[in-house]
PDB file of N, CA and C in Angstrom:
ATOM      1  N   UNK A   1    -120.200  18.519 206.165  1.00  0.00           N
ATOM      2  CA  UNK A   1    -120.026  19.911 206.497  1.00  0.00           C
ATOM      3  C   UNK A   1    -118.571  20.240 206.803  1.00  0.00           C
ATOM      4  N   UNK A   2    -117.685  19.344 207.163  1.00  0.00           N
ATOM      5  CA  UNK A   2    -116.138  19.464 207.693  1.00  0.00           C
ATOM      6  C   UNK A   2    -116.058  20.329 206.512  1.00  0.00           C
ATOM      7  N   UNK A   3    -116.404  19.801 205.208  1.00  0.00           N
ATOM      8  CA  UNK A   3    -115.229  20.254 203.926  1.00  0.00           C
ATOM      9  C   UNK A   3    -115.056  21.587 203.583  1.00  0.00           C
ATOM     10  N   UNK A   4    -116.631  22.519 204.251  1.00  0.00           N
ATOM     11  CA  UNK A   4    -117.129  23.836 204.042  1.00  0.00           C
ATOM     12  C   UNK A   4    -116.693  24.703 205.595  1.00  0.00           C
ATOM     13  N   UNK A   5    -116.813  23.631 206.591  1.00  0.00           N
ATOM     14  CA  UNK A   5    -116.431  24.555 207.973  1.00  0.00           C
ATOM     15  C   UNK A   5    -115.098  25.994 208.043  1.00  0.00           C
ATOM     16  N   UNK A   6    -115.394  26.788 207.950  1.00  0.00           N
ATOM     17  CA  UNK A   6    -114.435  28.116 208.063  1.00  0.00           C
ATOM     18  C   UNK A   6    -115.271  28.926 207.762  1.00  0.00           C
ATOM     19  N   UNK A   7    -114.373  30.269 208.470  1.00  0.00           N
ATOM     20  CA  UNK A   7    -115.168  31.564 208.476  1.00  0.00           C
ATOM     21  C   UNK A   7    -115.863  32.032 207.307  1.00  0.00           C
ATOM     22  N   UNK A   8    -115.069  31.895 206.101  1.00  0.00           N
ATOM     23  CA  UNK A   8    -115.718  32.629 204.913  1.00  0.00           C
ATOM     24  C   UNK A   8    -116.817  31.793 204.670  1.00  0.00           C
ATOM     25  N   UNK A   9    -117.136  31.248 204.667  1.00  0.00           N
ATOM     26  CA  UNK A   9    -118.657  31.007 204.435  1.00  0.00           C
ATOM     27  C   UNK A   9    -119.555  30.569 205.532  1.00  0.00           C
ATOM     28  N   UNK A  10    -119.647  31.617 206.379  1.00  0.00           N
ATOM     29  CA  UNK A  10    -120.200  31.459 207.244  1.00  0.00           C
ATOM     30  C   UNK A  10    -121.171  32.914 207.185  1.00  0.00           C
ATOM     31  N   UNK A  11    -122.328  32.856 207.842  1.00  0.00           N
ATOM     32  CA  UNK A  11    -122.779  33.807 207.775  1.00  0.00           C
ATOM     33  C   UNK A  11    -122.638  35.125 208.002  1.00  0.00           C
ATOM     34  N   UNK A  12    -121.970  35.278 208.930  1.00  0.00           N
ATOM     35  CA  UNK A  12    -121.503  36.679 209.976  1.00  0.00           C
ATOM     36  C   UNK A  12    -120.083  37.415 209.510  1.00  0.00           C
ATOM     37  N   UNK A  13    -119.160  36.213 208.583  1.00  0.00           N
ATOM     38  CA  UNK A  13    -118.170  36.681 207.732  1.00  0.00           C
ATOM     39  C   UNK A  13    -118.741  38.272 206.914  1.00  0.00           C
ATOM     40  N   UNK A  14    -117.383  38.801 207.221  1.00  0.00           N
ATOM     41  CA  UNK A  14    -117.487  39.859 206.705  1.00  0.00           C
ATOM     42  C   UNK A  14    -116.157  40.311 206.010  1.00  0.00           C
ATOM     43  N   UNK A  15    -116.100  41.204 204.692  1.00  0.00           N
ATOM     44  CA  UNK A  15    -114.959  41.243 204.398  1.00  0.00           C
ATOM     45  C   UNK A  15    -114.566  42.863 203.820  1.00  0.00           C
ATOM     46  N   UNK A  16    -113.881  43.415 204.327  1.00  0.00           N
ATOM     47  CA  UNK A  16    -113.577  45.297 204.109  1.00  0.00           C
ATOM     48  C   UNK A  16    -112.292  45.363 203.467  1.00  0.00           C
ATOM     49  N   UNK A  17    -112.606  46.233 202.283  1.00  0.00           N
ATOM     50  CA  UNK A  17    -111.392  46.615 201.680  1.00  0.00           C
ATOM     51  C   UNK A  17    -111.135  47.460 202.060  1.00  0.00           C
ATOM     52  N   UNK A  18    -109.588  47.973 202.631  1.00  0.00           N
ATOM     53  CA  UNK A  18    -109.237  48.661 202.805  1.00  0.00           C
ATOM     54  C   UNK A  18    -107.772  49.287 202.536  1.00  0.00           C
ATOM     55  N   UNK A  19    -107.563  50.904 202.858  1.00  0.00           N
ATOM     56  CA  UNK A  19    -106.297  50.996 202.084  1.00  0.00           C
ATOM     57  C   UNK A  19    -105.008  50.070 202.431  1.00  0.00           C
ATOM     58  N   UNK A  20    -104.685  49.213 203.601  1.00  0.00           N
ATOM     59  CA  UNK A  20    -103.793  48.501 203.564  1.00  0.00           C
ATOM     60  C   UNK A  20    -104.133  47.223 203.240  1.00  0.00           C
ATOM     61  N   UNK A  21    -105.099  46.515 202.500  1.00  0.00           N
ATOM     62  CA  UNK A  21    -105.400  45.346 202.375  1.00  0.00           C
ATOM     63  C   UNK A  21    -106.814  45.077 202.941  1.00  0.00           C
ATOM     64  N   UNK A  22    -107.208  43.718 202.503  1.00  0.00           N
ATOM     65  CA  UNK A  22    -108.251  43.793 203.110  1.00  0.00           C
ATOM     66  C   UNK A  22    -108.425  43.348 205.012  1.00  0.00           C
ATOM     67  N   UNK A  23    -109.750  43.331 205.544  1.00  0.00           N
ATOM     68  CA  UNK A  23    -109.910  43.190 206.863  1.00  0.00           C
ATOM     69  C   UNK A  23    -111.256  42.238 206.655  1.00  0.00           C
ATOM     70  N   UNK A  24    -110.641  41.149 207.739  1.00  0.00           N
ATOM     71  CA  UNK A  24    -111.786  40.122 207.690  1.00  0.00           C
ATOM     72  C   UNK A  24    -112.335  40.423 209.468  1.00  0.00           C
ATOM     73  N   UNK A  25    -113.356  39.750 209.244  1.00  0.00           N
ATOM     74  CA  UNK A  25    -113.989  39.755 210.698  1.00  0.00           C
ATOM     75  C   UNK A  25    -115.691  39.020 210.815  1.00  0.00           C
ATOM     76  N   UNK A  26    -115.837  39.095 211.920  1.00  0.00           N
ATOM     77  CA  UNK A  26    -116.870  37.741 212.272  1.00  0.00           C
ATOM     78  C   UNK A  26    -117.861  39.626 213.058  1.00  0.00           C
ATOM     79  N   UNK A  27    -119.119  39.593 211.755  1.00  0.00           N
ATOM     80  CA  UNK A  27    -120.396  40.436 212.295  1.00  0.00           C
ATOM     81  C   UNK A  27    -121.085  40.507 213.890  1.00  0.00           C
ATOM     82  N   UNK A  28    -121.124  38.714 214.294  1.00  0.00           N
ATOM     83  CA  UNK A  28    -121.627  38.314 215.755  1.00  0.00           C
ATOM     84  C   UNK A  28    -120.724  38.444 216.937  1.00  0.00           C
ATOM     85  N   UNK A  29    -119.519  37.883 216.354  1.00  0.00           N
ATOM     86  CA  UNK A  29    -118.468  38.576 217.538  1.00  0.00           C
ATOM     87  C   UNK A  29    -117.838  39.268 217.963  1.00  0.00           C
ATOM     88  N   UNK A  30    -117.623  40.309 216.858  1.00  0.00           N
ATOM     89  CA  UNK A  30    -116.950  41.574 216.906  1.00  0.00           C
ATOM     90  C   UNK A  30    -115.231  41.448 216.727  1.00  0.00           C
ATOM     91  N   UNK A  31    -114.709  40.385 216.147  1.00  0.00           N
ATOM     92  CA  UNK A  31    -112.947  40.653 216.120  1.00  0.00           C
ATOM     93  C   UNK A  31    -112.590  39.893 214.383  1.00  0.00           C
ATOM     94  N   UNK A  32    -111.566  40.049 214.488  1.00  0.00           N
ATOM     95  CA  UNK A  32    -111.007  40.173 213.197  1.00  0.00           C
ATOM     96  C   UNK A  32    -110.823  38.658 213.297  1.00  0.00           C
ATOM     97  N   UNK A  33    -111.061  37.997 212.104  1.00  0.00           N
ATOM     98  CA  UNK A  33    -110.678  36.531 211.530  1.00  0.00           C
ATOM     99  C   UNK A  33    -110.013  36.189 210.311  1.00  0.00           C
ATOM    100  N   UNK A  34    -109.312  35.316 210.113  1.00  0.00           N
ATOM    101  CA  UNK A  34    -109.243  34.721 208.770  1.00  0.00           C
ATOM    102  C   UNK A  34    -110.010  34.096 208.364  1.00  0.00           C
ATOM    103  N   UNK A  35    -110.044  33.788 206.673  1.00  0.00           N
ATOM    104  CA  UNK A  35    -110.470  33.287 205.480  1.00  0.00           C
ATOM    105  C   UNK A  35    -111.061  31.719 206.391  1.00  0.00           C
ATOM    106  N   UNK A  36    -109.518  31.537 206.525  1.00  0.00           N
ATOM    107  CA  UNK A  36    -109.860  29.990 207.037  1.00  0.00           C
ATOM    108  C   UNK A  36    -109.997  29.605 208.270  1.00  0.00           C
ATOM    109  N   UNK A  37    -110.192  30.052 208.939  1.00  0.00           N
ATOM    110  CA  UNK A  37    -109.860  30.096 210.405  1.00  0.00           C
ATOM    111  C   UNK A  37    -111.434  29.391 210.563  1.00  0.00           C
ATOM    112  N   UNK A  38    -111.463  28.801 211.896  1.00  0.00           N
ATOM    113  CA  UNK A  38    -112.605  27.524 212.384  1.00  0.00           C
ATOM    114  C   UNK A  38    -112.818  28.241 213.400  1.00  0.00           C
ATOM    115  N   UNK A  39    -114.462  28.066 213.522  1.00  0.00           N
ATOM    116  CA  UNK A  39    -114.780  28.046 215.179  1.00  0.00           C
ATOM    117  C   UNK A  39    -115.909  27.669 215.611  1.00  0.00           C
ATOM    118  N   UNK A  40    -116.336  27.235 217.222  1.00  0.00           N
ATOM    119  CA  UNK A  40    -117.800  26.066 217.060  1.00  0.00           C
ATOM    120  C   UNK A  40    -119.241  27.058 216.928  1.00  0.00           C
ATOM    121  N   UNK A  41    -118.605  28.367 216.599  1.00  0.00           N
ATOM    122  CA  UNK A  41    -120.323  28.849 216.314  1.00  0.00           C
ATOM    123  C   UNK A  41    -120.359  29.293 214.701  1.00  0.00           C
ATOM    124  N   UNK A  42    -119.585  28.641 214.322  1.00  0.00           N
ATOM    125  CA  UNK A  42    -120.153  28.803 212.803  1.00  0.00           C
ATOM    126  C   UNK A  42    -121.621  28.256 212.228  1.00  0.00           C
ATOM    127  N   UNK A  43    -121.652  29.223 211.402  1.00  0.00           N
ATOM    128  CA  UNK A  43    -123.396  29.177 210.942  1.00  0.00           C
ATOM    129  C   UNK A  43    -123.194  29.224 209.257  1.00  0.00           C
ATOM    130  N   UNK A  44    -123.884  28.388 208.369  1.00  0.00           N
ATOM    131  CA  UNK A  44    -123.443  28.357 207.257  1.00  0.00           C
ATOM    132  C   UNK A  44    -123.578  29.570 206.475  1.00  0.00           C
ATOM    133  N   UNK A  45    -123.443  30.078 205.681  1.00  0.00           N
ATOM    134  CA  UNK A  45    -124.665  31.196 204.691  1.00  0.00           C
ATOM    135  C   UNK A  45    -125.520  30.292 203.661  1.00  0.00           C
ATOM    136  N   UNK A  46    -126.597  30.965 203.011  1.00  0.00           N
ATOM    137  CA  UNK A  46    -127.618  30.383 202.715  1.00  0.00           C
ATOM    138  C   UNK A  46    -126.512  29.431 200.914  1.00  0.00           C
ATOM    139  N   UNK A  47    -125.757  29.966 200.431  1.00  0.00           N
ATOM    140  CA  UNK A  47    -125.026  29.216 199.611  1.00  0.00           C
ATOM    141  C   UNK A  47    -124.582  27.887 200.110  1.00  0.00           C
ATOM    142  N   UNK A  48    -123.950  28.225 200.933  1.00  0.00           N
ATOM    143  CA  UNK A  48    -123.279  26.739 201.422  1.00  0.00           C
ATOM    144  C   UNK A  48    -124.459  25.806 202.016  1.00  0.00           C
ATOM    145  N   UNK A  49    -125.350  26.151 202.822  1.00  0.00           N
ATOM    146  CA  UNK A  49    -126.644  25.553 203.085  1.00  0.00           C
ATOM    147  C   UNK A  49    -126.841  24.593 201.812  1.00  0.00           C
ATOM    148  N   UNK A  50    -127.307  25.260 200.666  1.00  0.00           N
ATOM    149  CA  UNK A  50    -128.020  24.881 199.374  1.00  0.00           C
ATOM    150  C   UNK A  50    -126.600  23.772 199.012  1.00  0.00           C
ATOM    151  N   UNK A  51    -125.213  23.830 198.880  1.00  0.00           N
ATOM    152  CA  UNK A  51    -124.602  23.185 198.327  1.00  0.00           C
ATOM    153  C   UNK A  51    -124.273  21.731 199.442  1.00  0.00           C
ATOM    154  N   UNK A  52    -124.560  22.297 200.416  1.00  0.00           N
ATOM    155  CA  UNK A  52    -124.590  20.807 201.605  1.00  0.00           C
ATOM    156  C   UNK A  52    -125.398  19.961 201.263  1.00  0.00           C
ATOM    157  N   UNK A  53    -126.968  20.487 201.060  1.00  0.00           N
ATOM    158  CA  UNK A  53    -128.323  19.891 200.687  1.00  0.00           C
ATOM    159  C   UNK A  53    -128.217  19.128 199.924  1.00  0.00           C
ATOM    160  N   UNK A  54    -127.403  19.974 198.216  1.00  0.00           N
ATOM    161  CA  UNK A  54    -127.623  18.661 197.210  1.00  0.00           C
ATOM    162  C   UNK A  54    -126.504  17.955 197.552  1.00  0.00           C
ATOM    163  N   UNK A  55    -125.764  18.358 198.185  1.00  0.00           N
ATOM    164  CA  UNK A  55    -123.997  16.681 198.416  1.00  0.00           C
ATOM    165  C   UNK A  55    -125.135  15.522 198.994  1.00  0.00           C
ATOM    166  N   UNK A  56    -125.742  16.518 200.004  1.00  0.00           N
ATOM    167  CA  UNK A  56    -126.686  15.155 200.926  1.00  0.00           C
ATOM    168  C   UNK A  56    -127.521  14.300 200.138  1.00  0.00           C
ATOM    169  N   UNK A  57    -128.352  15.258 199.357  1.00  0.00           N
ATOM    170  CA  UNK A  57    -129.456  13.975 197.845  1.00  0.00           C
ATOM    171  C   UNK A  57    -128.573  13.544 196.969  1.00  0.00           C
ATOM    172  N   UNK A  58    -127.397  13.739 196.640  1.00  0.00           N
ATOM    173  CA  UNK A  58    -126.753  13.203 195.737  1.00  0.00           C
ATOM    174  C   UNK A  58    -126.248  11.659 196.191  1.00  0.00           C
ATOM    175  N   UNK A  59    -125.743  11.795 197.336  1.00  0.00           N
ATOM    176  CA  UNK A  59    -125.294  10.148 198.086  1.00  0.00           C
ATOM    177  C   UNK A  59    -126.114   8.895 197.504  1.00  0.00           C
TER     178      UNK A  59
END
Protein backbone atom coordinates (compact mmCIF):
# COMPACT_ATOMS: atom_id res chain seq x y z
CA UNK A 1 0.00 0.00 0.00
CA UNK A 2 3.16 2.52 0.65
CA UNK A 3 3.41 2.69 -3.30
CA UNK A 4 -0.40 4.05 -3.65
CA UNK A 5 -0.46 6.04 -0.11
CA UNK A 6 -1.36 9.90 -1.09
CA UNK A 7 -4.22 11.99 -1.30
CA UNK A 8 -5.24 11.47 -4.88
CA UNK A 9 -6.33 8.28 -4.54
CA UNK A 10 -7.86 8.33 -1.69
CA UNK A 11 -11.36 8.47 -1.27
CA UNK A 12 -12.38 11.92 0.05
CA UNK A 13 -9.85 13.50 -2.63
CA UNK A 14 -11.43 15.95 -4.40
CA UNK A 15 -10.41 17.98 -7.31
CA UNK A 16 -12.09 21.70 -8.66
CA UNK A 17 -11.27 23.42 -11.62
CA UNK A 18 -11.07 26.58 -11.30
CA UNK A 19 -10.42 29.97 -12.94
CA UNK A 20 -6.93 30.20 -11.38
CA UNK A 21 -5.99 26.59 -11.61
CA UNK A 22 -7.09 23.82 -10.13
CA UNK A 23 -8.02 23.29 -6.13
CA UNK A 24 -7.39 20.10 -4.39
CA UNK A 25 -8.87 19.19 -1.07
CA UNK A 26 -9.71 16.29 1.32
CA UNK A 27 -14.13 15.92 1.32
CA UNK A 28 -13.72 14.51 5.30
CA UNK A 29 -11.59 17.21 6.48
CA UNK A 30 -12.45 20.18 5.00
CA UNK A 31 -8.84 21.92 3.81
CA UNK A 32 -6.99 22.07 0.79
CA UNK A 33 -4.27 19.25 -0.10
CA UNK A 34 -1.92 18.17 -2.60
CA UNK A 35 -1.79 15.50 -5.28
CA UNK A 36 0.82 13.94 -3.18
CA UNK A 37 0.66 14.90 0.05
CA UNK A 38 0.28 11.79 2.93
CA UNK A 39 -1.76 11.48 5.85
CA UNK A 40 -2.73 8.59 8.55
CA UNK A 41 -6.45 8.75 7.63
CA UNK A 42 -6.20 7.91 4.23
CA UNK A 43 -8.81 5.58 2.86
CA UNK A 44 -8.20 4.01 -0.52
CA UNK A 45 -10.94 4.57 -3.41
CA UNK A 46 -12.54 1.56 -4.69
CA UNK A 47 -9.75 1.60 -7.84
CA UNK A 48 -6.84 1.44 -5.84
CA UNK A 49 -8.60 -1.16 -3.46
CA UNK A 50 -9.08 -3.50 -6.69
CA UNK A 51 -5.37 -2.76 -7.87
CA UNK A 52 -3.86 -3.60 -4.20
CA UNK A 53 -6.01 -6.92 -4.32
CA UNK A 54 -4.57 -8.25 -7.52
CA UNK A 55 -0.58 -6.99 -6.50
CA UNK A 56 -1.63 -9.17 -3.34
CA UNK A 57 -2.82 -12.62 -5.64
CA UNK A 58 -0.24 -11.96 -7.93
CA UNK A 59 2.82 -12.58 -5.24
Amino acid sequence: MKDFHCCATCQHFKAEKQVKGMKYYCSRLGFETMTNYKFNCWSPNVNVKKLINKLKMDR
